[in-house]
N, C-alpha and C. Protein backbone atom coordinates (compact mmCIF):
# COMPACT_ATOMS: atom_id res chain seq x y z
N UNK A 1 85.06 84.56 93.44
CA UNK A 1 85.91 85.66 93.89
C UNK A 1 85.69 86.86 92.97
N UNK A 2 85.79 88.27 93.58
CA UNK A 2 84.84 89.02 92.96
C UNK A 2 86.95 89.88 92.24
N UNK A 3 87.23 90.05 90.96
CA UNK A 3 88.65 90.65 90.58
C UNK A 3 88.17 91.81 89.94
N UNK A 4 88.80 92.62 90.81
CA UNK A 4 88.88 94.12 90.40
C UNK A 4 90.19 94.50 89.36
N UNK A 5 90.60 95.60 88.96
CA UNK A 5 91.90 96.55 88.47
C UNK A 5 91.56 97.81 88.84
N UNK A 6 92.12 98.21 89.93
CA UNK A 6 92.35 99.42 90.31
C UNK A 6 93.18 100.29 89.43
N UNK A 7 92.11 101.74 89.00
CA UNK A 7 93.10 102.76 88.52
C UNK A 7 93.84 103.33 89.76
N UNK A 8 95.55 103.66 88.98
CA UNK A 8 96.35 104.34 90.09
C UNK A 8 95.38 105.10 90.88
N UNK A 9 94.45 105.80 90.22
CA UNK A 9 93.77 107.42 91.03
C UNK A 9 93.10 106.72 92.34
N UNK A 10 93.03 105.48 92.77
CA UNK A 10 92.40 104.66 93.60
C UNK A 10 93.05 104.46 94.86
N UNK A 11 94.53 103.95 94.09
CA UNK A 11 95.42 103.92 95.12
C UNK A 11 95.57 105.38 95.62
N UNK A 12 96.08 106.46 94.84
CA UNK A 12 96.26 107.49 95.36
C UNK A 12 95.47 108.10 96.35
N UNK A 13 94.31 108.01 95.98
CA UNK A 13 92.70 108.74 96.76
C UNK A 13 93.05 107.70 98.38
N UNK A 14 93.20 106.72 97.99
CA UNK A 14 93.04 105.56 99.41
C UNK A 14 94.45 105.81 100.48
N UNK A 15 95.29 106.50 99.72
CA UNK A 15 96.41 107.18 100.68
C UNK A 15 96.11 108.47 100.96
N UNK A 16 95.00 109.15 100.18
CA UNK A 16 95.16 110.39 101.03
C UNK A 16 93.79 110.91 102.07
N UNK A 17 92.63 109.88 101.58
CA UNK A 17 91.53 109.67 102.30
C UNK A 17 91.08 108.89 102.99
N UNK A 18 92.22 108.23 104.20
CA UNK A 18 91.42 106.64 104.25
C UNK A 18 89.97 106.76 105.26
N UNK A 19 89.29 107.74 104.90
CA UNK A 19 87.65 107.29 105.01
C UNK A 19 86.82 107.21 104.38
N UNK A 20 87.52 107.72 102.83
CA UNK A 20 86.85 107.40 101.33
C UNK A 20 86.64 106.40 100.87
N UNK A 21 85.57 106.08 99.63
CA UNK A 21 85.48 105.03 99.30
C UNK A 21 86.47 104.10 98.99
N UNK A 22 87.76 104.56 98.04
CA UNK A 22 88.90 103.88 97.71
C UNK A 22 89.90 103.47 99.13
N UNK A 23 89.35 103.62 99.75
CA UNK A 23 90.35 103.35 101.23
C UNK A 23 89.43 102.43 101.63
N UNK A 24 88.14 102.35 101.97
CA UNK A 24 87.61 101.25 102.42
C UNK A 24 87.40 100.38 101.26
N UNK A 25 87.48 100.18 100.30
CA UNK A 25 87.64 98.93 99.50
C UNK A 25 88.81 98.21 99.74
N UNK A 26 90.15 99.36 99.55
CA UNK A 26 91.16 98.81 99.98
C UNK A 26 91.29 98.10 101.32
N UNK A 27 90.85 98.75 102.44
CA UNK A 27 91.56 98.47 103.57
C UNK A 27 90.38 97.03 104.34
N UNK A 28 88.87 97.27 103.53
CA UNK A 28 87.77 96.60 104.43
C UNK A 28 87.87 95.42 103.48
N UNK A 29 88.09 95.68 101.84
CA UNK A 29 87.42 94.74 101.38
C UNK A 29 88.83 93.78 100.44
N UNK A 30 89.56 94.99 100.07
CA UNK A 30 90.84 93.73 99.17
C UNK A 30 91.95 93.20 100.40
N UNK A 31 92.19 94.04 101.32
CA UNK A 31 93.54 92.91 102.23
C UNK A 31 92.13 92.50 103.03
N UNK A 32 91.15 92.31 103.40
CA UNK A 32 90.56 91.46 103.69
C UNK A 32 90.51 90.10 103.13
N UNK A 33 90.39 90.33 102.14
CA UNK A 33 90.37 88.81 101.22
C UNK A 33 89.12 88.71 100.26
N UNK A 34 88.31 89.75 100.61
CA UNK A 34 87.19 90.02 99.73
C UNK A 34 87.03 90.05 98.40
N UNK A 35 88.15 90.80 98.15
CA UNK A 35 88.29 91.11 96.60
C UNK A 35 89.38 90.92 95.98
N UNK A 36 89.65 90.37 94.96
CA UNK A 36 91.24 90.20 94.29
C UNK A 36 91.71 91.39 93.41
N UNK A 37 92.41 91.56 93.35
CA UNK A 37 93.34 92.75 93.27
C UNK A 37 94.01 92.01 91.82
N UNK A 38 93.81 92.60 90.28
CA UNK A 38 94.42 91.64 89.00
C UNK A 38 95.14 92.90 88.68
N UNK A 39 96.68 92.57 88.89
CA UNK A 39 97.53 93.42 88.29
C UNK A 39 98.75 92.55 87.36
N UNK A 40 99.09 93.96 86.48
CA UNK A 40 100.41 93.26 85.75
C UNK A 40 101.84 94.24 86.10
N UNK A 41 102.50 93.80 85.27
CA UNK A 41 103.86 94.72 85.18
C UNK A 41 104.04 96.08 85.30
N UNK A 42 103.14 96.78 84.07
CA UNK A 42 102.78 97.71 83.27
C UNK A 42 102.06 98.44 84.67
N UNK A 43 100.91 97.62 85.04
CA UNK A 43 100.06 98.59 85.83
C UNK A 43 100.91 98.89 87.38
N UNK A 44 101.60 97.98 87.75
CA UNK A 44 102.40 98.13 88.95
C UNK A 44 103.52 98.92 88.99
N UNK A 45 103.79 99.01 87.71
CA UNK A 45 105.31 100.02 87.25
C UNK A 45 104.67 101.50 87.63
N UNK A 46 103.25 101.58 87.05
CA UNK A 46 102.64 103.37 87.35
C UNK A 46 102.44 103.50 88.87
N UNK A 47 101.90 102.19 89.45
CA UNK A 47 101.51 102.20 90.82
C UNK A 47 102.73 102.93 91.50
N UNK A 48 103.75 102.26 91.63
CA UNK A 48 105.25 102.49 92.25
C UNK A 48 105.58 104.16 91.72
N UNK A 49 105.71 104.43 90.57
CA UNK A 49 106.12 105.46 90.09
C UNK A 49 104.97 106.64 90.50
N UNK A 50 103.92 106.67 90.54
CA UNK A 50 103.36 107.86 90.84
C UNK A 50 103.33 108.30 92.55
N UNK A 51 103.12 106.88 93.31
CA UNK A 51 103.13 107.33 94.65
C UNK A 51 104.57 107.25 95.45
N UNK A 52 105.38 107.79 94.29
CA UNK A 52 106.54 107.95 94.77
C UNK A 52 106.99 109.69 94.35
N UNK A 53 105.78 109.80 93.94
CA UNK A 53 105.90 111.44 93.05
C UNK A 53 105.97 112.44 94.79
N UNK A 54 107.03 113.58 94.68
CA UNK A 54 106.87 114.36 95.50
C UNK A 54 105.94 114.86 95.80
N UNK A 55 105.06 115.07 95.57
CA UNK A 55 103.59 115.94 95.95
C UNK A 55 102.89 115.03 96.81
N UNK A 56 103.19 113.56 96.76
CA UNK A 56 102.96 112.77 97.70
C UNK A 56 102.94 112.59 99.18
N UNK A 57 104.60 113.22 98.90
CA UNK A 57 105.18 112.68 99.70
C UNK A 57 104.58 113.83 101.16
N UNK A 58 103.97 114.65 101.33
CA UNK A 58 103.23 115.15 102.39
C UNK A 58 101.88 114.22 103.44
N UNK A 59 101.69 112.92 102.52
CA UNK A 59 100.41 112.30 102.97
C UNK A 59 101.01 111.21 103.51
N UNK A 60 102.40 110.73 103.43
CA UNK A 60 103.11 109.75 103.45
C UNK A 60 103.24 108.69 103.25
N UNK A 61 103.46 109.36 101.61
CA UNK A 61 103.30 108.22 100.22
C UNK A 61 105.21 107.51 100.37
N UNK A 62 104.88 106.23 99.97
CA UNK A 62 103.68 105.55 99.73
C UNK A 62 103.30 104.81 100.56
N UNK A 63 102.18 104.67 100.29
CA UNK A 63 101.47 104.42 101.88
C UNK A 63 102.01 102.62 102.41
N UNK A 64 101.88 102.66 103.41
CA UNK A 64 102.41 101.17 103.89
C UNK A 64 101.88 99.94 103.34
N UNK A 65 100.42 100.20 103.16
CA UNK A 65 100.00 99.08 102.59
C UNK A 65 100.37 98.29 101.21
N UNK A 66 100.76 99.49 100.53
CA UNK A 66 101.20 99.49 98.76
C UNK A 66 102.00 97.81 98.76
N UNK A 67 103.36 97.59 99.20
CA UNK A 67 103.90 96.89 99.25
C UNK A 67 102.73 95.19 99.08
N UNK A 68 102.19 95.35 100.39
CA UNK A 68 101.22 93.93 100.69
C UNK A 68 100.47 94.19 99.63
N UNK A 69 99.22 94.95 99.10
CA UNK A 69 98.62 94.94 98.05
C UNK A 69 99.36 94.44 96.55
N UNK A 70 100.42 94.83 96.50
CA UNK A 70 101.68 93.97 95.20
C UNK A 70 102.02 92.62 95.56
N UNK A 71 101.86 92.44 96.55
CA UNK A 71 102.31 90.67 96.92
C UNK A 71 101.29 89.62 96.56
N UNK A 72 99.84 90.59 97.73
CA UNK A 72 98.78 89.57 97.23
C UNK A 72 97.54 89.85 96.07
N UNK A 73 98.29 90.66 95.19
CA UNK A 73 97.67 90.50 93.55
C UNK A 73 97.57 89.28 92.97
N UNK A 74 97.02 89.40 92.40
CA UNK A 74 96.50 88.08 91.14
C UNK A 74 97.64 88.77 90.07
N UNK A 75 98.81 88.30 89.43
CA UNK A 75 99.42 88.48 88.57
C UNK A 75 99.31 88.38 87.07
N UNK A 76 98.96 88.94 86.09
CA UNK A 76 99.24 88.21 84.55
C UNK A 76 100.11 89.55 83.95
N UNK A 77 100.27 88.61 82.88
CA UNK A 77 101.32 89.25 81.98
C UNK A 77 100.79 90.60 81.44
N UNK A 78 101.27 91.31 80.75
CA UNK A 78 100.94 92.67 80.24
C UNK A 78 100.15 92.35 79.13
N UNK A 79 98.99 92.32 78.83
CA UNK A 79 98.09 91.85 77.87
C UNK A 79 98.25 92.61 76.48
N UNK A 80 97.60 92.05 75.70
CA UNK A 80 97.78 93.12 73.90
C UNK A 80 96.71 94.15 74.59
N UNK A 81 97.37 95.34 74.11
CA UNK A 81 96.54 96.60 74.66
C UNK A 81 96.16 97.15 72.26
N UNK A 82 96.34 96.01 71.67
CA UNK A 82 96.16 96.66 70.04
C UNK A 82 94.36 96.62 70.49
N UNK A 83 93.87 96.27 71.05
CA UNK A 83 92.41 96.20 71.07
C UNK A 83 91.42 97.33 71.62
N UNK A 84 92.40 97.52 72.45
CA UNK A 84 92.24 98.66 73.39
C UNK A 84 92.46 100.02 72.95
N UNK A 85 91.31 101.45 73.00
CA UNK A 85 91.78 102.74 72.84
C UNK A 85 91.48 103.03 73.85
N UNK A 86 91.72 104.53 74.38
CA UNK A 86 91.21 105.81 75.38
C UNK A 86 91.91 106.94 75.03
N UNK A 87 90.44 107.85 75.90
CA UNK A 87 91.29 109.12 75.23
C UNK A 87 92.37 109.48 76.04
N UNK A 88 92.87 108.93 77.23
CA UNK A 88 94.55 108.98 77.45
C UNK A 88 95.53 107.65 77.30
N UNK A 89 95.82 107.31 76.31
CA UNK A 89 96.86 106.24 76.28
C UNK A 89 97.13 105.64 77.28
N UNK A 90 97.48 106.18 78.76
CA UNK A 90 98.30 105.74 79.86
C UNK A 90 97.44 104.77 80.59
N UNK A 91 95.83 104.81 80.14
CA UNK A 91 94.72 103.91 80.74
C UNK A 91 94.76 103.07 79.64
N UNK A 92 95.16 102.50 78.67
CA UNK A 92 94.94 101.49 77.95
C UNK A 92 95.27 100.08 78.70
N UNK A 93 96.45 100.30 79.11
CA UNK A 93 96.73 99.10 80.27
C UNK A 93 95.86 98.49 81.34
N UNK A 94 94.88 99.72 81.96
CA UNK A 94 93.97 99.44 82.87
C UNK A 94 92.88 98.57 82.37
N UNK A 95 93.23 99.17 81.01
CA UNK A 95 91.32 98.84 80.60
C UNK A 95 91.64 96.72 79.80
N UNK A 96 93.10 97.30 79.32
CA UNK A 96 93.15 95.73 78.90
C UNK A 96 93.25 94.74 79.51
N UNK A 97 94.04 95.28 80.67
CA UNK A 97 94.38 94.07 82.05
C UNK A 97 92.97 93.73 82.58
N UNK A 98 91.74 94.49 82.58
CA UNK A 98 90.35 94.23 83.02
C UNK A 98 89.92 93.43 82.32
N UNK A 99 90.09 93.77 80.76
CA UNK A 99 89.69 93.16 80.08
C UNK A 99 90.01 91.48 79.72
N UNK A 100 90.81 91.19 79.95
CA UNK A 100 91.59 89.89 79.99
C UNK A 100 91.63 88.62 81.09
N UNK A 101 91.34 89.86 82.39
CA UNK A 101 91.03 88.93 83.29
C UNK A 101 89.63 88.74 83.94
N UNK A 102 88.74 89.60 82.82
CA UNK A 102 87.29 89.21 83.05
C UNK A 102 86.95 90.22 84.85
N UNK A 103 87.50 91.13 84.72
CA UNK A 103 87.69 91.71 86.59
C UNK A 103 86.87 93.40 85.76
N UNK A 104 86.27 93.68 86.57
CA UNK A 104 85.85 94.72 86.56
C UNK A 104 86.58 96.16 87.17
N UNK A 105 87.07 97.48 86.47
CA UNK A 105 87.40 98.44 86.51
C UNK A 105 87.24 99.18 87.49
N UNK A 106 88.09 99.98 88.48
CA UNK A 106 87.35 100.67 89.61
C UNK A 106 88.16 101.86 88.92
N UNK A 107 87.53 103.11 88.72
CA UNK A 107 88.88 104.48 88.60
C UNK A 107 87.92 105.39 89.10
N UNK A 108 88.35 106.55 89.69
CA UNK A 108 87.80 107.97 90.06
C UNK A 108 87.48 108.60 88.52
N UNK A 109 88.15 107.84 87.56
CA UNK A 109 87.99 109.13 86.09
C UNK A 109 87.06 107.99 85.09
N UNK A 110 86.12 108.02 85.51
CA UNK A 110 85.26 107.52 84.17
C UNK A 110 85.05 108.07 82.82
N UNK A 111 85.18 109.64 82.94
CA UNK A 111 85.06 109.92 81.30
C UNK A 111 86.63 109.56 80.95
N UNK A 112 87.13 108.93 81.30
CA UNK A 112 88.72 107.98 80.60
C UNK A 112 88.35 107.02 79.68
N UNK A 113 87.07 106.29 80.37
CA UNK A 113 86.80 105.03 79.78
C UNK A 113 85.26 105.26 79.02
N UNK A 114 85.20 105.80 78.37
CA UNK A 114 83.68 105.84 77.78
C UNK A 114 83.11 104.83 77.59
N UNK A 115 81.93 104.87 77.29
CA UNK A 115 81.47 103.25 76.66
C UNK A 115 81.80 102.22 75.41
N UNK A 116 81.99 103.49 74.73
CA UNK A 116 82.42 103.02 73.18
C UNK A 116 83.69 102.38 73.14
N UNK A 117 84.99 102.18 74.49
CA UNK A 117 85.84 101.86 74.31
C UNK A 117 86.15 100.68 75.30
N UNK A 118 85.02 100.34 76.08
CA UNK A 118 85.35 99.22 77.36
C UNK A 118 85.30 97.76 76.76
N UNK A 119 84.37 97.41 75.46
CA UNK A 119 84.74 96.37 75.07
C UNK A 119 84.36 95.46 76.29
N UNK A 120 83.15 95.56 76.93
CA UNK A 120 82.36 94.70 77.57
C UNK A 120 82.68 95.17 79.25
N UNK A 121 83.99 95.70 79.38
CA UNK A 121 84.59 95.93 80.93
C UNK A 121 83.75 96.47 81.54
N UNK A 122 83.35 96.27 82.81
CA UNK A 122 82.22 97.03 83.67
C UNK A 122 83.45 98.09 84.34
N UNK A 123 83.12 99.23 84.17
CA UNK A 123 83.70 100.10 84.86
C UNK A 123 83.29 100.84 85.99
N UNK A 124 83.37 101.02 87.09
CA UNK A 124 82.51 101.66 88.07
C UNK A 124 83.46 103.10 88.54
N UNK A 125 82.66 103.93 89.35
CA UNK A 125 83.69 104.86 89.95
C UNK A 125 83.89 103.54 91.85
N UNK A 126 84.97 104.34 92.46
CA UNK A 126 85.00 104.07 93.82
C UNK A 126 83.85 103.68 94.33
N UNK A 127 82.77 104.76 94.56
CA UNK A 127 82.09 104.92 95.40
C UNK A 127 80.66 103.82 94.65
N UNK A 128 80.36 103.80 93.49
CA UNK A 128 79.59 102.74 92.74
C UNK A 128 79.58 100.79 93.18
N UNK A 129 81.55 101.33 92.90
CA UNK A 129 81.68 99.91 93.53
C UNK A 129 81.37 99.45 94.91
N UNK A 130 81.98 100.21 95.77
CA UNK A 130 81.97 99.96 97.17
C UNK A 130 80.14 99.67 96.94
N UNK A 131 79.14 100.42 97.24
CA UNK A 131 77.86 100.43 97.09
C UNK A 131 77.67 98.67 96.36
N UNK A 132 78.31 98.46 95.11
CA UNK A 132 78.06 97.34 94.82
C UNK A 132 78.15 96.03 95.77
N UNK A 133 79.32 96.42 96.13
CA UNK A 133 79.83 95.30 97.68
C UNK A 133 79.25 95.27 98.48
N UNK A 134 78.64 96.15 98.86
CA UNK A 134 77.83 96.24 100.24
C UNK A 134 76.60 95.76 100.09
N UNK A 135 76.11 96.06 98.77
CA UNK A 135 74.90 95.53 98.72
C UNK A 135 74.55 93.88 98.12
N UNK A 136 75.78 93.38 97.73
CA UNK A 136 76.14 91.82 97.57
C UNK A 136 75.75 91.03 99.09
């Protein structure tokens, strides 16, 4: 089973583009059953909280799927993020929860995660990954 961690910017992009890459991962390849979805507390707390942000709410956030994508996650606990840097704090969670569950990184913002700080995590953008899937 192939376990991803979606950055929020994934979910967001996949509610406001669903013919973008982050919409067809979502919609073709994780509630398909394709891909597992490894979230924790931490990362589901931003999920909920940002696509509940007014500026959203024009695309009609949050989008329906959000809910089912939180059910059928792979769950673990909020991992030690002391291992973990970036140059925005608020991705440390992303990068540790990847890191822990051996699942590879999907975010729209790669200079978040440089190399010097993934600590083995394969990070891809959207559109890298999807390409990866397809060509599996």
């Amino acid at each position: 089973m192939r376990l991803a961690v979606l950055d929020t910017n994934v979910i967001v992009s996949a509610g406001i583009k669903p013919d973008g890459a982050p919409a067809k991962i979502l919609l073709d390849w994780v509630l398909e059953g394709q891909v597992q979805v490894v979230t924790s507390p931490a990362v589901m707390a931003e999920y909920r909280e940002v696509v509940r942000r007014p500026k959203f709410h024009r695309y009609g956030f949050p989008p329906i799927w959000l809910e089912f994508l939180i059910e059928e996650s792979l769950w673990l606990a909020d991992p030690e993020s002391r291992v973990h840097t970036c140059p925005d704090p608020k991705d440390v969670p992303f990068l540790a929860l990847a890191h822990a569950a051996g699942a590879w990184l999907v975010t729209g913002n790669l200079r978040h995660f440089p190399e010097t700080v993934r600590n083995g995590v394969t990070v891809l953008s959207p559109t890298d990954y999807l390409a990866h899937l397809v060509g599996d």
